[in-house]
PDB file of N, CA and C in Angstrom:
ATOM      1  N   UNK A   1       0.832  -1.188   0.000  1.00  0.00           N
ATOM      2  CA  UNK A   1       0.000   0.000   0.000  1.00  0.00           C
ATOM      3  C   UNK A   1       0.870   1.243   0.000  1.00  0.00           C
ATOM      4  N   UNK A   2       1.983   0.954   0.689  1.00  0.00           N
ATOM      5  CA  UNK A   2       3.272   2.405   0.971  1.00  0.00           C
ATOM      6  C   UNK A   2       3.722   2.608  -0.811  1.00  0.00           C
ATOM      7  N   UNK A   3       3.813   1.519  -1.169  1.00  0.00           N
ATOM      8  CA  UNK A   3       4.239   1.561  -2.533  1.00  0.00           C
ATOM      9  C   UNK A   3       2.913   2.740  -3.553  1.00  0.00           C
ATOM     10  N   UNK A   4       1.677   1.840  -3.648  1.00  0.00           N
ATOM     11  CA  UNK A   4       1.101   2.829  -4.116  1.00  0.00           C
ATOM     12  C   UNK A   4       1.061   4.096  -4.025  1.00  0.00           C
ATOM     13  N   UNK A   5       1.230   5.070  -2.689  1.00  0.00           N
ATOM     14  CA  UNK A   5       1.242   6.198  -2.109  1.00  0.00           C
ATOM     15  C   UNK A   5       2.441   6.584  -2.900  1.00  0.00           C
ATOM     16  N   UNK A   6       3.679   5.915  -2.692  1.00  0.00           N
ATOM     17  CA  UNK A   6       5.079   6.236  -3.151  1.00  0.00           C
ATOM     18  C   UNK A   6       4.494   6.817  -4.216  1.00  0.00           C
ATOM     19  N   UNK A   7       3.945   6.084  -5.470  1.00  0.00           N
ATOM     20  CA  UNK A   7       4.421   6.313  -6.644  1.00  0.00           C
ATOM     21  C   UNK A   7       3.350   7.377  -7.085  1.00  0.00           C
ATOM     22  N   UNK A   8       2.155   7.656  -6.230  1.00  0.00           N
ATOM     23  CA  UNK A   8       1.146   8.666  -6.404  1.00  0.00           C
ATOM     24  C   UNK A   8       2.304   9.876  -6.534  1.00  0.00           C
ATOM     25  N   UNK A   9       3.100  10.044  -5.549  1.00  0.00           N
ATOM     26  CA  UNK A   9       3.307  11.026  -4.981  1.00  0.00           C
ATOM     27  C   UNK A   9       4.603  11.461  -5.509  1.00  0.00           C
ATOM     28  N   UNK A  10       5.347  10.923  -6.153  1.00  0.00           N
ATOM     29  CA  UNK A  10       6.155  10.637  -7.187  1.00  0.00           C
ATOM     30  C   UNK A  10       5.260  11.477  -8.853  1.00  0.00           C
ATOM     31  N   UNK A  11       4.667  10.811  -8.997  1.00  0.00           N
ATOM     32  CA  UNK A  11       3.635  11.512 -10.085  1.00  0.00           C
ATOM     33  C   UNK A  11       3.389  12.300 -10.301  1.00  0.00           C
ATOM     34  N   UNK A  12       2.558  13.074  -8.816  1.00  0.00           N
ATOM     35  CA  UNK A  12       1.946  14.639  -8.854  1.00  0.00           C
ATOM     36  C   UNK A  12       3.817  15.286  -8.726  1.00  0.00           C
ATOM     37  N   UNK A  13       4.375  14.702  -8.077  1.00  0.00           N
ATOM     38  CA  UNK A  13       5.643  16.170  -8.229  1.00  0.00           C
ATOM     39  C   UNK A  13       6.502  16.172  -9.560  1.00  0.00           C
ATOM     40  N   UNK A  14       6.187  15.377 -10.227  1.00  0.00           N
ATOM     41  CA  UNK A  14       6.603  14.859 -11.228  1.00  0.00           C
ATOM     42  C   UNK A  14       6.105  16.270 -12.260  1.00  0.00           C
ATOM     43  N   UNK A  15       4.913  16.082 -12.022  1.00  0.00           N
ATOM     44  CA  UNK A  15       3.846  17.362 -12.963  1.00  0.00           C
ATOM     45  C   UNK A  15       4.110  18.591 -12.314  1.00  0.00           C
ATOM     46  N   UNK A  16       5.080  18.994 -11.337  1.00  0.00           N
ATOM     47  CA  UNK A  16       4.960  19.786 -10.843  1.00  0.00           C
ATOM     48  C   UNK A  16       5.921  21.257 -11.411  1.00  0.00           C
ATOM     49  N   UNK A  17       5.668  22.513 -12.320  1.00  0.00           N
ATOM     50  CA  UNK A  17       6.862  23.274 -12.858  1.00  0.00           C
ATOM     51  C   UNK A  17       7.306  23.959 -11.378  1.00  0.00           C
ATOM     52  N   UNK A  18       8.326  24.236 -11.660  1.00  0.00           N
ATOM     53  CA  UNK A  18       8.602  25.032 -10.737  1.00  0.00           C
ATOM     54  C   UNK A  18       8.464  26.519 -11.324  1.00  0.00           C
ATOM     55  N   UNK A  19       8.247  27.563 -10.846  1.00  0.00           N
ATOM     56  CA  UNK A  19       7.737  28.924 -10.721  1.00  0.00           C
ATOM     57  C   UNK A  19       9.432  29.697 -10.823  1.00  0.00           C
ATOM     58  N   UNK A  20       9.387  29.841 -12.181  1.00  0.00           N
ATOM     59  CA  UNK A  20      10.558  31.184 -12.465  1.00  0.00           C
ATOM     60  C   UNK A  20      10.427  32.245 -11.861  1.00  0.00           C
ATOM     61  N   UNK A  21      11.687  32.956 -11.483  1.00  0.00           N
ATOM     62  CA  UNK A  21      12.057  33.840 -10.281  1.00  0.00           C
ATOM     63  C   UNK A  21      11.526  35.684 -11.485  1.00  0.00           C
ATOM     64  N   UNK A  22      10.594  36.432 -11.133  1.00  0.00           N
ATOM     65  CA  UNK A  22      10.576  37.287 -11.841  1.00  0.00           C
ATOM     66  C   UNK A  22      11.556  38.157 -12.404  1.00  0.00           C
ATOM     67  N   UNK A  23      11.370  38.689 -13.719  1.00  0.00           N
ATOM     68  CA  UNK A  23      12.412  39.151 -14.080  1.00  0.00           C
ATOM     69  C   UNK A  23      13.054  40.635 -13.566  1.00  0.00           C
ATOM     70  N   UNK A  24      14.113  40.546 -13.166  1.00  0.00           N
ATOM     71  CA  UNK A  24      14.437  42.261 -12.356  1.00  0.00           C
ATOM     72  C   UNK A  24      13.409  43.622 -13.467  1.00  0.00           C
ATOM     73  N   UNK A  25      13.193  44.431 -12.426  1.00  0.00           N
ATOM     74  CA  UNK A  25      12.388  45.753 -13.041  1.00  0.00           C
ATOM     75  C   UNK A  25      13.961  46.745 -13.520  1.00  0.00           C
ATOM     76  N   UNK A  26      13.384  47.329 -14.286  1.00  0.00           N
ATOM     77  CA  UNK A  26      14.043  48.426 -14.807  1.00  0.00           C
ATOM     78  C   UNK A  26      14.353  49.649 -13.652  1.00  0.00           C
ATOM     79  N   UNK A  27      15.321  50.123 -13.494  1.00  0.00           N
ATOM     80  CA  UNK A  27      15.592  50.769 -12.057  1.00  0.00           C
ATOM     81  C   UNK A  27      14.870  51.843 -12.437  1.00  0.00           C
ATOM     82  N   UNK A  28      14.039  52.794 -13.163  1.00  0.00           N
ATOM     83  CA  UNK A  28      12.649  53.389 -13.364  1.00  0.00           C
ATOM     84  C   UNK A  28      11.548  53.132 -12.960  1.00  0.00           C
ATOM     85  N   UNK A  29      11.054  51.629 -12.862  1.00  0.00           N
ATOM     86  CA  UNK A  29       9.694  50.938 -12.597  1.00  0.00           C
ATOM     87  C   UNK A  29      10.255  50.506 -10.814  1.00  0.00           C
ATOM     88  N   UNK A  30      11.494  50.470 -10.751  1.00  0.00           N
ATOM     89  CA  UNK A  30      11.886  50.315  -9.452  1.00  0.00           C
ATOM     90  C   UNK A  30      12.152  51.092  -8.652  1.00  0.00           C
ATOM     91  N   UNK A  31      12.233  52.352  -8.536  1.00  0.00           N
ATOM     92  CA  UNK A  31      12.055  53.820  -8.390  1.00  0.00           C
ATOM     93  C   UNK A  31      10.767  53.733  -8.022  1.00  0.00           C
ATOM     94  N   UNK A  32       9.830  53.500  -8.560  1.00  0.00           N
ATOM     95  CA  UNK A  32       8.114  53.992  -8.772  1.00  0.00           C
ATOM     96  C   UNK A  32       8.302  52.999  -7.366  1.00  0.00           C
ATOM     97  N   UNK A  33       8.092  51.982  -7.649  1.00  0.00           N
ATOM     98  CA  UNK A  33       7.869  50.981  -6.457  1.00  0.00           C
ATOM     99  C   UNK A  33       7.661  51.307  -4.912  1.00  0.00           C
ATOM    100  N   UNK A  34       9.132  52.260  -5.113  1.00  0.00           N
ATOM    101  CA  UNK A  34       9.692  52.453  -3.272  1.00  0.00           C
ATOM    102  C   UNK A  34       8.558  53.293  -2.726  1.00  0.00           C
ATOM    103  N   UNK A  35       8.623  53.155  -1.569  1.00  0.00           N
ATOM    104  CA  UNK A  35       7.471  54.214  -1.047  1.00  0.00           C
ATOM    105  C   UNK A  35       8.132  55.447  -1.139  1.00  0.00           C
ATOM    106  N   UNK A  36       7.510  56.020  -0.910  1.00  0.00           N
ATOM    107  CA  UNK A  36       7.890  57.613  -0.977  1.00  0.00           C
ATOM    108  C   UNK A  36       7.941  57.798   0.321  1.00  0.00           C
ATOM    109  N   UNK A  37       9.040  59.211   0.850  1.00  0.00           N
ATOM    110  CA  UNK A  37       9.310  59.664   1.970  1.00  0.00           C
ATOM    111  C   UNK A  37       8.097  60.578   2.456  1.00  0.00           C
ATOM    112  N   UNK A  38       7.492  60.564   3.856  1.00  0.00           N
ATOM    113  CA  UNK A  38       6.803  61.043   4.757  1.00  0.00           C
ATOM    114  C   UNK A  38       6.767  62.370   4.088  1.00  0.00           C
ATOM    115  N   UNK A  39       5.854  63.134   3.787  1.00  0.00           N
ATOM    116  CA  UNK A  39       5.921  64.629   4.017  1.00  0.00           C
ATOM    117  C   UNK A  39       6.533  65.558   4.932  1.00  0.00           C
ATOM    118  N   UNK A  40       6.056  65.203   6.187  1.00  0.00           N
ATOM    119  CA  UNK A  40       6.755  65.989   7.578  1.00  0.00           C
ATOM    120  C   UNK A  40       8.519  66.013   7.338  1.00  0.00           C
ATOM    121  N   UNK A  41       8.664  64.423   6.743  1.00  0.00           N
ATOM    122  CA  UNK A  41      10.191  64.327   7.139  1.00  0.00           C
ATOM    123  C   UNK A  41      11.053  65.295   6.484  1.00  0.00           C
ATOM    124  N   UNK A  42      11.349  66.138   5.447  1.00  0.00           N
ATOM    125  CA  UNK A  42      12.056  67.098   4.848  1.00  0.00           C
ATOM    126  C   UNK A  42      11.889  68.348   5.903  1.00  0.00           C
ATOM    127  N   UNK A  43      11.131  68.942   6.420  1.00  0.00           N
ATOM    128  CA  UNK A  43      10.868  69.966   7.308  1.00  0.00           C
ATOM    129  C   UNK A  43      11.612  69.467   8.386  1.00  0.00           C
ATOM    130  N   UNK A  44      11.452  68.737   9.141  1.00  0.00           N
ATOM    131  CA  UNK A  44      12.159  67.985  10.036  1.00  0.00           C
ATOM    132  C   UNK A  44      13.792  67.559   9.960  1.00  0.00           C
ATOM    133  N   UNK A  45      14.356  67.378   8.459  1.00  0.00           N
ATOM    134  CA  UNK A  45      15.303  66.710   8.273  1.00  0.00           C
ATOM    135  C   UNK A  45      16.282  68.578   8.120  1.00  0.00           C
ATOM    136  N   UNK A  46      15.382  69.270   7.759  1.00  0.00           N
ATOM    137  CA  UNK A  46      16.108  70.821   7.469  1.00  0.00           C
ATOM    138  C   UNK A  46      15.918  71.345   8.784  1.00  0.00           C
ATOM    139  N   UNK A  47      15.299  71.673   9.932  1.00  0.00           N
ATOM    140  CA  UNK A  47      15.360  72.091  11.337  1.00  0.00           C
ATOM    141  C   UNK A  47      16.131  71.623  12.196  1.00  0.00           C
ATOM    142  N   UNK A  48      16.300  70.006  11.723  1.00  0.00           N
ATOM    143  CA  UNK A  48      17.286  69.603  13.366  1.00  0.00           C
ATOM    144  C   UNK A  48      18.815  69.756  13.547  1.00  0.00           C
ATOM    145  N   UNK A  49      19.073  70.367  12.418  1.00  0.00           N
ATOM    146  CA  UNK A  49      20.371  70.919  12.462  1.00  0.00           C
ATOM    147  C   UNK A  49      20.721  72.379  12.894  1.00  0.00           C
ATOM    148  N   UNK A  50      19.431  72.660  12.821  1.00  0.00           N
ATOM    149  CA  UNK A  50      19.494  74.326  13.196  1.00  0.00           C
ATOM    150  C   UNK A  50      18.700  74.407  15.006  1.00  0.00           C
ATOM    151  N   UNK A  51      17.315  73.112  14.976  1.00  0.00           N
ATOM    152  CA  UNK A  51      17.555  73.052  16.769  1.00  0.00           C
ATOM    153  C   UNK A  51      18.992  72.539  17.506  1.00  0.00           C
ATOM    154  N   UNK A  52      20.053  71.674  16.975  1.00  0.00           N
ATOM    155  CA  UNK A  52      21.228  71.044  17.453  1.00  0.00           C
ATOM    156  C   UNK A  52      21.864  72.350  17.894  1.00  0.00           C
ATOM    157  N   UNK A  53      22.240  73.265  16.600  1.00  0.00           N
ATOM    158  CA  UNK A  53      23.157  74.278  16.577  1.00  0.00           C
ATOM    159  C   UNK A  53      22.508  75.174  18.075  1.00  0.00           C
ATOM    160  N   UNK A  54      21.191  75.590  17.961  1.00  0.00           N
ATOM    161  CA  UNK A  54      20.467  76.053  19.041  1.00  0.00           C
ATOM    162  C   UNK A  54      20.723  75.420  20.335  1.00  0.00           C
ATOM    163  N   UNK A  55      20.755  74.053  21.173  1.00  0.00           N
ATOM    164  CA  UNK A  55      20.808  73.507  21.647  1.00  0.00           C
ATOM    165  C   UNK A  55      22.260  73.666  22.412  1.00  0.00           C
ATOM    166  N   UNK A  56      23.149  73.189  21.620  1.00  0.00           N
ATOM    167  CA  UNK A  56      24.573  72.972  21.822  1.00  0.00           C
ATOM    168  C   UNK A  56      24.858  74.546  22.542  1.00  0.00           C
ATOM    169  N   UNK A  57      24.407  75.862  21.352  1.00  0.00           N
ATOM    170  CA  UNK A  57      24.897  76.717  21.815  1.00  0.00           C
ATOM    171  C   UNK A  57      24.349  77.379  23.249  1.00  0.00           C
ATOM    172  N   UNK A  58      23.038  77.112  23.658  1.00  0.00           N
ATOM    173  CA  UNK A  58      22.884  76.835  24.782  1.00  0.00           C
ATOM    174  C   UNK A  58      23.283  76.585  26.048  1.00  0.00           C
ATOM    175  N   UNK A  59      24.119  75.316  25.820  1.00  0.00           N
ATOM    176  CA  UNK A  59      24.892  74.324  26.492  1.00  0.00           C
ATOM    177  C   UNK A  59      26.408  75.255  26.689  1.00  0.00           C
ATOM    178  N   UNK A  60      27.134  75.324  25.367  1.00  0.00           N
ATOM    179  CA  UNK A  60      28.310  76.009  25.306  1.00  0.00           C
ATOM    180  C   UNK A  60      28.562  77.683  25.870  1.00  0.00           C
ATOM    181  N   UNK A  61      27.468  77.898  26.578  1.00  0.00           N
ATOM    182  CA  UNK A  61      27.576  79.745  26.907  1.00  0.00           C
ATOM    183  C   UNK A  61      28.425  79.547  28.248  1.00  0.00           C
ATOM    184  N   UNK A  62      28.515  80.481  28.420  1.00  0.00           N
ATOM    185  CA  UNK A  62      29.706  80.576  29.817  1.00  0.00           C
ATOM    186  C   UNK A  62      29.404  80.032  31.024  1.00  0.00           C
ATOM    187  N   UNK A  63      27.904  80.758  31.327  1.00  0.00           N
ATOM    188  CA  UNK A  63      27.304  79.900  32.722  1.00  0.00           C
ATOM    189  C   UNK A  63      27.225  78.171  32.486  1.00  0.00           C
ATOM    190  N   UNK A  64      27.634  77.933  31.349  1.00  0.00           N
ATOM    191  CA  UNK A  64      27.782  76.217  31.729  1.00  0.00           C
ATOM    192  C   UNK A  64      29.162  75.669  32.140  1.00  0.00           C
ATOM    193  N   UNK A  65      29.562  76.121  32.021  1.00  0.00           N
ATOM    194  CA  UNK A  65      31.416  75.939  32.973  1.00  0.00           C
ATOM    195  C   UNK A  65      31.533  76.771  34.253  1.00  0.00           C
ATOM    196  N   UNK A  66      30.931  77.929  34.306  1.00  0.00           N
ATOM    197  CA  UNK A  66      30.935  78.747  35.629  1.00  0.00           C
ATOM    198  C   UNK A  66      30.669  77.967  36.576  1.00  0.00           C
ATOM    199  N   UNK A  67      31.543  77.903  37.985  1.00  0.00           N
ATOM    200  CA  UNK A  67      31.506  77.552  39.161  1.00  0.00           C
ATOM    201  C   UNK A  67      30.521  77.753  39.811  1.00  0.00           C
ATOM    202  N   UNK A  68      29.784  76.767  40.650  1.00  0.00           N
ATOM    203  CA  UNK A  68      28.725  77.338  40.951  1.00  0.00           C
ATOM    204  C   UNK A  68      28.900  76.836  42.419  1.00  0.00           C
ATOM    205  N   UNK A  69      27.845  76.514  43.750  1.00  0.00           N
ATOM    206  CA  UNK A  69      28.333  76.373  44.880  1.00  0.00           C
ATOM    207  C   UNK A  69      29.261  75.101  45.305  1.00  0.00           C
ATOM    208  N   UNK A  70      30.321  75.191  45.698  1.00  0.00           N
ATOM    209  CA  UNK A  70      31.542  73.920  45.897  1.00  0.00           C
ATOM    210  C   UNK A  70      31.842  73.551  44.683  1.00  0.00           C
ATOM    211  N   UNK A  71      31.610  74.660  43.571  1.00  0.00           N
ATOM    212  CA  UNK A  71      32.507  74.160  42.604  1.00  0.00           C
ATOM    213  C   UNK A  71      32.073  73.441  41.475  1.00  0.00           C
ATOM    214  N   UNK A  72      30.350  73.175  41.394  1.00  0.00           N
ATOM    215  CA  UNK A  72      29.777  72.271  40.539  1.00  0.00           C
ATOM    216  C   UNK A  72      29.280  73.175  39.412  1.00  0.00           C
ATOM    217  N   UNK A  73      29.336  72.373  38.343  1.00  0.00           N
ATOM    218  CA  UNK A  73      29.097  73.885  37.099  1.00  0.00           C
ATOM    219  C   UNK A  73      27.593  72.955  36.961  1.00  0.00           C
ATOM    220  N   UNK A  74      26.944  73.939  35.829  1.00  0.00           N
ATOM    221  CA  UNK A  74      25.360  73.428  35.133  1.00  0.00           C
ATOM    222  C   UNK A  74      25.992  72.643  34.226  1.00  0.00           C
ATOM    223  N   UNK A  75      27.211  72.467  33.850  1.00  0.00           N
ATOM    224  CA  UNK A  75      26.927  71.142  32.822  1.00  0.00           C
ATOM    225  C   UNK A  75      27.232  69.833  33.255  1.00  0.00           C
ATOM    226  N   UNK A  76      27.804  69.865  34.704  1.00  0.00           N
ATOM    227  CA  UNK A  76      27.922  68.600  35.960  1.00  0.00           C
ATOM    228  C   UNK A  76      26.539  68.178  36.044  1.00  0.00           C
ATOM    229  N   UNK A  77      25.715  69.280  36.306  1.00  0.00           N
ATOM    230  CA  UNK A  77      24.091  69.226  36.795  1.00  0.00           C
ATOM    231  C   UNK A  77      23.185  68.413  35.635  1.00  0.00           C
ATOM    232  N   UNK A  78      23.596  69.307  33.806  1.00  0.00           N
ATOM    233  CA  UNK A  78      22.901  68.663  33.358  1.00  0.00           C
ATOM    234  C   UNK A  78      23.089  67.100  32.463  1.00  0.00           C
ATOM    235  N   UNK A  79      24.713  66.593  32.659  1.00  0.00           N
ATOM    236  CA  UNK A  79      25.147  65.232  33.015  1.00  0.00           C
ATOM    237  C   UNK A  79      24.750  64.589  34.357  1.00  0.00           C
ATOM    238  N   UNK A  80      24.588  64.839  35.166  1.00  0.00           N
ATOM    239  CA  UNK A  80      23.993  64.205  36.344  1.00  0.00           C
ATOM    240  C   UNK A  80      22.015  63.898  35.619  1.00  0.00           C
ATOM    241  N   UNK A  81      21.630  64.524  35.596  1.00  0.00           N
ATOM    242  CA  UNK A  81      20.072  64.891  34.624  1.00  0.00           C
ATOM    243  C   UNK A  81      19.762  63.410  33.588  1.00  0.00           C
ATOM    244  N   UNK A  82      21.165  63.790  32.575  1.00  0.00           N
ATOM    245  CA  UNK A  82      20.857  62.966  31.350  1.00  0.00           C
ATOM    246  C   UNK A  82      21.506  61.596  31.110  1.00  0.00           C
ATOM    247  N   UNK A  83      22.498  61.265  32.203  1.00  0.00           N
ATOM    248  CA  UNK A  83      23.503  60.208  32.432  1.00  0.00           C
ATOM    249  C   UNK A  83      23.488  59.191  33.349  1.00  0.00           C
ATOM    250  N   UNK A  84      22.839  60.388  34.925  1.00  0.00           N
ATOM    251  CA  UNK A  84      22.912  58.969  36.087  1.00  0.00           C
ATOM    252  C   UNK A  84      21.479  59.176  36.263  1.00  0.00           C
ATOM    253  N   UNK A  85      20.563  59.724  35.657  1.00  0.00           N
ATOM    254  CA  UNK A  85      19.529  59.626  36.093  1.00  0.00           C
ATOM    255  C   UNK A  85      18.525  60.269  37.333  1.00  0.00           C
ATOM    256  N   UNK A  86      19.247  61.338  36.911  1.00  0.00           N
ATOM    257  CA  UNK A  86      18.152  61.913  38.299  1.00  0.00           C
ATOM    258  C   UNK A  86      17.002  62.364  37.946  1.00  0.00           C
ATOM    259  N   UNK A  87      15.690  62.524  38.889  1.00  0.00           N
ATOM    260  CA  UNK A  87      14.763  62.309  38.804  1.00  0.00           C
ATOM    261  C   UNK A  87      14.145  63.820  38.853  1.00  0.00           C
ATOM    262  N   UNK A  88      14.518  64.338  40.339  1.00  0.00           N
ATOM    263  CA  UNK A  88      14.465  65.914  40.518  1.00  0.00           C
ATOM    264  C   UNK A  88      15.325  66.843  41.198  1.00  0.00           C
ATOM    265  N   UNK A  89      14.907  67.898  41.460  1.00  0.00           N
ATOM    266  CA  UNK A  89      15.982  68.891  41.945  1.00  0.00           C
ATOM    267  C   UNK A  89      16.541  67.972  43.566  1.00  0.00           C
ATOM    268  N   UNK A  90      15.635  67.256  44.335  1.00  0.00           N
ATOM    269  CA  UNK A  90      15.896  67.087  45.423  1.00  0.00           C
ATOM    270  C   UNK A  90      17.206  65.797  45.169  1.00  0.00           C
ATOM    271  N   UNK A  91      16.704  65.251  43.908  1.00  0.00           N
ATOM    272  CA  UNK A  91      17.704  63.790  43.672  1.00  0.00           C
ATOM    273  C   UNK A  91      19.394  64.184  43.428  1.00  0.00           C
ATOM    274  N   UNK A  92      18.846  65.633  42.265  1.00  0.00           N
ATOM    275  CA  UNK A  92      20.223  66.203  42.009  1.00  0.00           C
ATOM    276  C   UNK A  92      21.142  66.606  42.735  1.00  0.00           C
ATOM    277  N   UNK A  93      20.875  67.343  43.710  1.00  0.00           N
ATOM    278  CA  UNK A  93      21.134  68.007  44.875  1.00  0.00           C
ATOM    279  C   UNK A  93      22.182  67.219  45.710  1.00  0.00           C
ATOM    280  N   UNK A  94      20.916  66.335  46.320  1.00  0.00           N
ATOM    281  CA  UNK A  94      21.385  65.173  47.300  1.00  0.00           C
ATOM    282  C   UNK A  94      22.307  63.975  47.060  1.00  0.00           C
ATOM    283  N   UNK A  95      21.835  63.121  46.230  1.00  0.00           N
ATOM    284  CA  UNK A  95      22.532  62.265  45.885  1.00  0.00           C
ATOM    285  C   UNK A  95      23.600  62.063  44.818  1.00  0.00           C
ATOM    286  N   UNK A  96      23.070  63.165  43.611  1.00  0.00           N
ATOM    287  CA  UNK A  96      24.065  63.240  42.639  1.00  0.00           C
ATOM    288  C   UNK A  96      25.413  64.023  43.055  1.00  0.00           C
ATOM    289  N   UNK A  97      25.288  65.458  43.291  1.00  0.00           N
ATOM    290  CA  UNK A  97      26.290  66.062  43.802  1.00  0.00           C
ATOM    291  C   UNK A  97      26.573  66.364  45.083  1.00  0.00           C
ATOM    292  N   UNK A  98      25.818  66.099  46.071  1.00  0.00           N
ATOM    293  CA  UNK A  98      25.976  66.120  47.802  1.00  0.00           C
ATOM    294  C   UNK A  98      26.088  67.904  48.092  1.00  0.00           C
ATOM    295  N   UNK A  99      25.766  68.335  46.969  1.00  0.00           N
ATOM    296  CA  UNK A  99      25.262  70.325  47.510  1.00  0.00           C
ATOM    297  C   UNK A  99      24.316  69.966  48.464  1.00  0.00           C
ATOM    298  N   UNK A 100      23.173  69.376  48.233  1.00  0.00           N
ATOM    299  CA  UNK A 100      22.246  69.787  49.068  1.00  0.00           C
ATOM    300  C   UNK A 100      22.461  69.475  50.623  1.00  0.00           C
ATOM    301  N   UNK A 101      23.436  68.839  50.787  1.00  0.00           N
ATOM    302  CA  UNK A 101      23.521  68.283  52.774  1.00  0.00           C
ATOM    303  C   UNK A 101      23.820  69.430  53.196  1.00  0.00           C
ATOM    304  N   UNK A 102      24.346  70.771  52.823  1.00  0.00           N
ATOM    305  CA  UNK A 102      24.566  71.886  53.768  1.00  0.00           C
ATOM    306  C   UNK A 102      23.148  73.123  53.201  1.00  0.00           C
ATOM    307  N   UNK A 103      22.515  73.374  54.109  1.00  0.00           N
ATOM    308  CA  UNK A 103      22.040  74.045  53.461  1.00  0.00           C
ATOM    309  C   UNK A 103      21.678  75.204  52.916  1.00  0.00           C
ATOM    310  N   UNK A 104      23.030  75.895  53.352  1.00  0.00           N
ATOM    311  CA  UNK A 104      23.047  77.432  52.395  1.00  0.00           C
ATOM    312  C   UNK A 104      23.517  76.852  51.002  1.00  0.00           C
ATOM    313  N   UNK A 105      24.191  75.556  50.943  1.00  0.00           N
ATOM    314  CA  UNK A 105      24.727  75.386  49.771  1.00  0.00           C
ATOM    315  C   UNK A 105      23.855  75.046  48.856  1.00  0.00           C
ATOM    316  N   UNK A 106      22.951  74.750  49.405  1.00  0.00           N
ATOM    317  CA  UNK A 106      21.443  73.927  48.827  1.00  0.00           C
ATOM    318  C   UNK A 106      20.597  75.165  48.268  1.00  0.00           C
ATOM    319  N   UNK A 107      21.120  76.154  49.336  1.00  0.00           N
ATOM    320  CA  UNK A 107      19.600  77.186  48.799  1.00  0.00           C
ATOM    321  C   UNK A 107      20.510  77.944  47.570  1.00  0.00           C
ATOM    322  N   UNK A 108      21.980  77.698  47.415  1.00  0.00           N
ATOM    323  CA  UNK A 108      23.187  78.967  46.357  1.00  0.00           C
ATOM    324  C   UNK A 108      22.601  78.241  45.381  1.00  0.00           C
ATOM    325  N   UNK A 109      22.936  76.873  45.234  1.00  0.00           N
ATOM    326  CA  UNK A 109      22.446  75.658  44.258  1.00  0.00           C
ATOM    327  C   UNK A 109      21.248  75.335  43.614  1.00  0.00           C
ATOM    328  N   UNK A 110      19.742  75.570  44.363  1.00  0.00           N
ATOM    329  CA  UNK A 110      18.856  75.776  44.135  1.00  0.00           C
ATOM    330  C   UNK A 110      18.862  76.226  42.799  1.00  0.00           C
ATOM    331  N   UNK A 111      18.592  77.355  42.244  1.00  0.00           N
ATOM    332  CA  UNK A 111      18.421  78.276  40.949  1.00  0.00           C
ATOM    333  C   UNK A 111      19.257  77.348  39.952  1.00  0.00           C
ATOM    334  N   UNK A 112      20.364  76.916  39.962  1.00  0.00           N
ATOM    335  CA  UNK A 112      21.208  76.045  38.608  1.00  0.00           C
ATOM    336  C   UNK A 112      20.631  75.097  38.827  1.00  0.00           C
ATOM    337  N   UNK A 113      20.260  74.195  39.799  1.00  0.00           N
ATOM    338  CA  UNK A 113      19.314  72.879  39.323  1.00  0.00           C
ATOM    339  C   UNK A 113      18.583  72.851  38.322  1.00  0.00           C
ATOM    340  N   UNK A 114      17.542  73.942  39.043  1.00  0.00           N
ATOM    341  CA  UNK A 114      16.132  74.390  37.935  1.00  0.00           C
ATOM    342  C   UNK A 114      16.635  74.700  36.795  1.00  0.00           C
ATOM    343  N   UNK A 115      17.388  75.407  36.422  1.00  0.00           N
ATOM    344  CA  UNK A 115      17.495  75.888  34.832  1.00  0.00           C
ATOM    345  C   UNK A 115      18.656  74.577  34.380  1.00  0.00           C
ATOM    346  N   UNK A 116      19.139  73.531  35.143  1.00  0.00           N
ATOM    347  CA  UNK A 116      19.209  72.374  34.257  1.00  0.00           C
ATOM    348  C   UNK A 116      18.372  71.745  34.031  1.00  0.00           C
ATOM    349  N   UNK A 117      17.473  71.482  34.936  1.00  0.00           N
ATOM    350  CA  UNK A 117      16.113  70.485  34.623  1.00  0.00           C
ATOM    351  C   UNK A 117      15.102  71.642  33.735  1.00  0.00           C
ATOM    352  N   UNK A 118      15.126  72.863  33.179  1.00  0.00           N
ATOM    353  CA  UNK A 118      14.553  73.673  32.246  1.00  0.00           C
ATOM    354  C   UNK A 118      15.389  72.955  31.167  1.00  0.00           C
ATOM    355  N   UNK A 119      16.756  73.276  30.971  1.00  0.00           N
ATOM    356  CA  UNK A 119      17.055  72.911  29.477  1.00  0.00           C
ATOM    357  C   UNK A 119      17.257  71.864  29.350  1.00  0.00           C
ATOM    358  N   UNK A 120      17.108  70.692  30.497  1.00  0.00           N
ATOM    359  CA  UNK A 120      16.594  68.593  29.817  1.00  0.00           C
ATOM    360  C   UNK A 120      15.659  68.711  29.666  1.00  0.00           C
TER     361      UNK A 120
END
């Protein structure tokens, strides 16, 4: 009976063509094909070089190296922010840079927290 099955099955693949691989498109008709880019994305792709430049220069003005209480600048503050993860002014303070345990140093410190957690 295995035999009969065998040779059924033998038969049908026998009849079977195999399916030629289509022929490549003309890199014109293959062009057409691709999707086309987002609308938004050109507006987007021309601004973020000019928010970066904005951004950076931000970052690069003087009060971001200026000493601030014991010595910690706003760009310590806003690497502490974007690196170890702090959460808020009280996290920054306390645990990231240890300003906040004294607390006149906490209240000098105060104001550069905030305007790091303004520009993250």
């Amino acid at each position: 009976m295995n035999d009969r099955l065998d040779k059924a099955i033998r038969a049908a693949a026998a009849n079977i063509v195999e399916a030629a691989p289509p022929p490549p498109l003309h890199p014109v008709a293959a062009a057409r094909q691709r999707h086309k880019i987002p609308f938004w994305v050109l507006p987007a792709l021309v601004l973020l070089p000019v928010l970066g430049f904005l951004y950076v220069r931000a970052l690069a003005s003087e009060t971001a190296v200026e000493p601030g209480p014991l010595g910690v600048t706003l760009a310590e503050l806003i690497f502490a922010i974007t690196h170890e993860g702090a959460a808020d002014v009280d996290d920054l303070l306390d645990r990231r840079t240890r300003v906040g345990l004294v607390a006149e140093d906490r209240a000098a410190a105060l104001p550069m927290a905030e305007r790091a957690f303004d520009l993250v």
